[in-house]
Protein backbone atom coordinates (compact mmCIF):
# COMPACT_ATOMS: atom_id res chain seq x y z
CA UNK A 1 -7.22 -6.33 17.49
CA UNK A 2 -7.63 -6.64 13.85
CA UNK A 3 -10.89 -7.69 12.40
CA UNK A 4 -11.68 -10.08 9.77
CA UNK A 5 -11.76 -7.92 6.95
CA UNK A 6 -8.37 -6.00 8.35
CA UNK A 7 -6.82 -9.71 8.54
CA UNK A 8 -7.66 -10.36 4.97
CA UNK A 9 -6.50 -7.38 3.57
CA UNK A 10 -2.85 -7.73 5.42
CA UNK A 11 -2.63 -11.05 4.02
CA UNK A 12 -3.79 -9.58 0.70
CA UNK A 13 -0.51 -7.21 0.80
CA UNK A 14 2.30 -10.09 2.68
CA UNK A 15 0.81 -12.38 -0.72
CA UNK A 16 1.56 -9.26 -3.08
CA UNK A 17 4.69 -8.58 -1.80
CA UNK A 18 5.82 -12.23 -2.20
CA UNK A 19 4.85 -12.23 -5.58
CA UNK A 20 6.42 -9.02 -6.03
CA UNK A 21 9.84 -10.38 -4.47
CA UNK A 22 9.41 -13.28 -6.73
CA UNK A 23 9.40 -11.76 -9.62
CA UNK A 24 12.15 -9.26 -8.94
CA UNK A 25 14.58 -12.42 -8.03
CA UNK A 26 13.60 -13.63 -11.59
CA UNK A 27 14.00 -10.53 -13.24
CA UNK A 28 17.80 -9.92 -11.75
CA UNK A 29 18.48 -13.95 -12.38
CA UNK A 30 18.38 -13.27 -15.92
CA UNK A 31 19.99 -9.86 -15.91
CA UNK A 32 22.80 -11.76 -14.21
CA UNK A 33 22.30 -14.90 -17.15
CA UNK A 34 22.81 -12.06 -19.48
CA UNK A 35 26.06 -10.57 -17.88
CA UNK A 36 24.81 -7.74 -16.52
CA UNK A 37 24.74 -6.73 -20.33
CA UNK A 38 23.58 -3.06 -21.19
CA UNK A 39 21.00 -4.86 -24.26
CA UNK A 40 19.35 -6.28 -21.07
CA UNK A 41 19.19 -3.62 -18.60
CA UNK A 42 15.97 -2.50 -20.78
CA UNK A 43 14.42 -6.16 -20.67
CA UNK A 44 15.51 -6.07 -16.65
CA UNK A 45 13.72 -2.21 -15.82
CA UNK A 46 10.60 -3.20 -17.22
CA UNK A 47 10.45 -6.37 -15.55
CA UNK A 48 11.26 -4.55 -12.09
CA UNK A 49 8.80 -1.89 -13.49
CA UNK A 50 5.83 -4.90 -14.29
CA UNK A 51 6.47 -6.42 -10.79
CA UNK A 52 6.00 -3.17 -8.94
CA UNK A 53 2.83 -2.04 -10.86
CA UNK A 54 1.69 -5.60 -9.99
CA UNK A 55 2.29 -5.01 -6.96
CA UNK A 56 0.45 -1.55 -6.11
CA UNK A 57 -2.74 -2.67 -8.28
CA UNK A 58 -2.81 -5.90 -5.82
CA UNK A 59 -2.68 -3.28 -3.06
CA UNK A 60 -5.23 -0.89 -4.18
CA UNK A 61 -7.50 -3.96 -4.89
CA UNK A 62 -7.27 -5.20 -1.69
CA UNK A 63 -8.14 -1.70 0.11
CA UNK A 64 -11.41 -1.35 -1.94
CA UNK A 65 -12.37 -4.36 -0.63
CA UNK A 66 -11.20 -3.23 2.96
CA UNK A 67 -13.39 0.05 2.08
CA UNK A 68 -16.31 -2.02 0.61
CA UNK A 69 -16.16 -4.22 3.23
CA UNK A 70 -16.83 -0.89 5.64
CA UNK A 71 -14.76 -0.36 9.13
CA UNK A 72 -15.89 1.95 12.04
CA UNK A 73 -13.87 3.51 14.21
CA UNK A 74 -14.82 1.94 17.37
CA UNK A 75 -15.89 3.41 21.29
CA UNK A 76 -15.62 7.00 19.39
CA UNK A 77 -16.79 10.25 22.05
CA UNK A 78 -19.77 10.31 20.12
CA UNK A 79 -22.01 9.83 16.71
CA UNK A 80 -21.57 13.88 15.80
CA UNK A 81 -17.79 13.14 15.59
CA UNK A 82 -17.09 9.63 14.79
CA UNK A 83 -16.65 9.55 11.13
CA UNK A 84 -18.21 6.07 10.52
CA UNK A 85 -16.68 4.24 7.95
CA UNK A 86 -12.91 4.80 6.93
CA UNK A 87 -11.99 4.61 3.48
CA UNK A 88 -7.69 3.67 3.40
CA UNK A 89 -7.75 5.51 -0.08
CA UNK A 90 -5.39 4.21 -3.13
CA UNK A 91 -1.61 4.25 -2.68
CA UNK A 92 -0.82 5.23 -6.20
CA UNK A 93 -2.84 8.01 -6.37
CA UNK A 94 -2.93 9.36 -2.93
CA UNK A 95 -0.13 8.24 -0.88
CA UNK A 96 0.45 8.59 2.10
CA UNK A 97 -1.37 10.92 4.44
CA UNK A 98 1.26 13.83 4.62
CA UNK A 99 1.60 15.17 8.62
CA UNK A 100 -0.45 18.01 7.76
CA UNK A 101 -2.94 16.40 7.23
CA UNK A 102 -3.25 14.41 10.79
CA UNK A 103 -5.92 16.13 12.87
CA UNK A 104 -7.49 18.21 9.93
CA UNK A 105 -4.24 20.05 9.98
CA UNK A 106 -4.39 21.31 13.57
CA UNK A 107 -1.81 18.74 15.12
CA UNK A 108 1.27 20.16 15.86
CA UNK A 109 5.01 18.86 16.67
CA UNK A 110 5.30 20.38 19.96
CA UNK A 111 4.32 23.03 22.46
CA UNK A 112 4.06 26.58 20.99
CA UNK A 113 5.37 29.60 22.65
């Protein structure tokens, strides 16, 4: 079950997105108004480009609120290995956790021979 602050912060990104969605029908409405012209494809990229920067600040914003707003991972084995708070990071800058990094890097895929 999500908590408050996790509730907020999905709502945060389903707004962003709809703004972002928004914008990108506007943005290929007049591209189309323009006849798909090559002197608009410019005008039309950086309005796809605006939207989706909008878009991941909204995001980021959002998660530093999360991470202000502090969320423990619950019933852990124990206060020497529960890391406390969890910070969701930045998607721009980090992305998303790559699989080597789930369990420190000691997960595998599978049993090893």
């Amino acid at each position: 079950m999500a908590t408050a602050a996790e509730f907020t912060f999905v709502s945060a990104i389903r707004s962003a997105e709809g703004v972002r969605q928004i914008a990108k029908t506007a943005a290929f409405n007049t591209f189309a108004a323009a006849s798909f012209s090559a002197a608009a494809l410019a005008t039309y990229a950086a309005a796809l480009t605006a939207a989706d920067v909008a878009y991941i600040t909204s995001v980021n914003s959002a998660g530093n609120t999360l991470s202000l707003a502090g969320y423990t991972i619950p019933n852990g084995p124990g206060a020497a290995t529960n890391p406390g708070n969890v910070n969701p990071g930045g998607i721009a800058t980090d992305g998303v956790s790559s699989v080597s990094t789930i369990g420190n890097g000691t997960a595998t895929l599978g049993a090893q021979i």
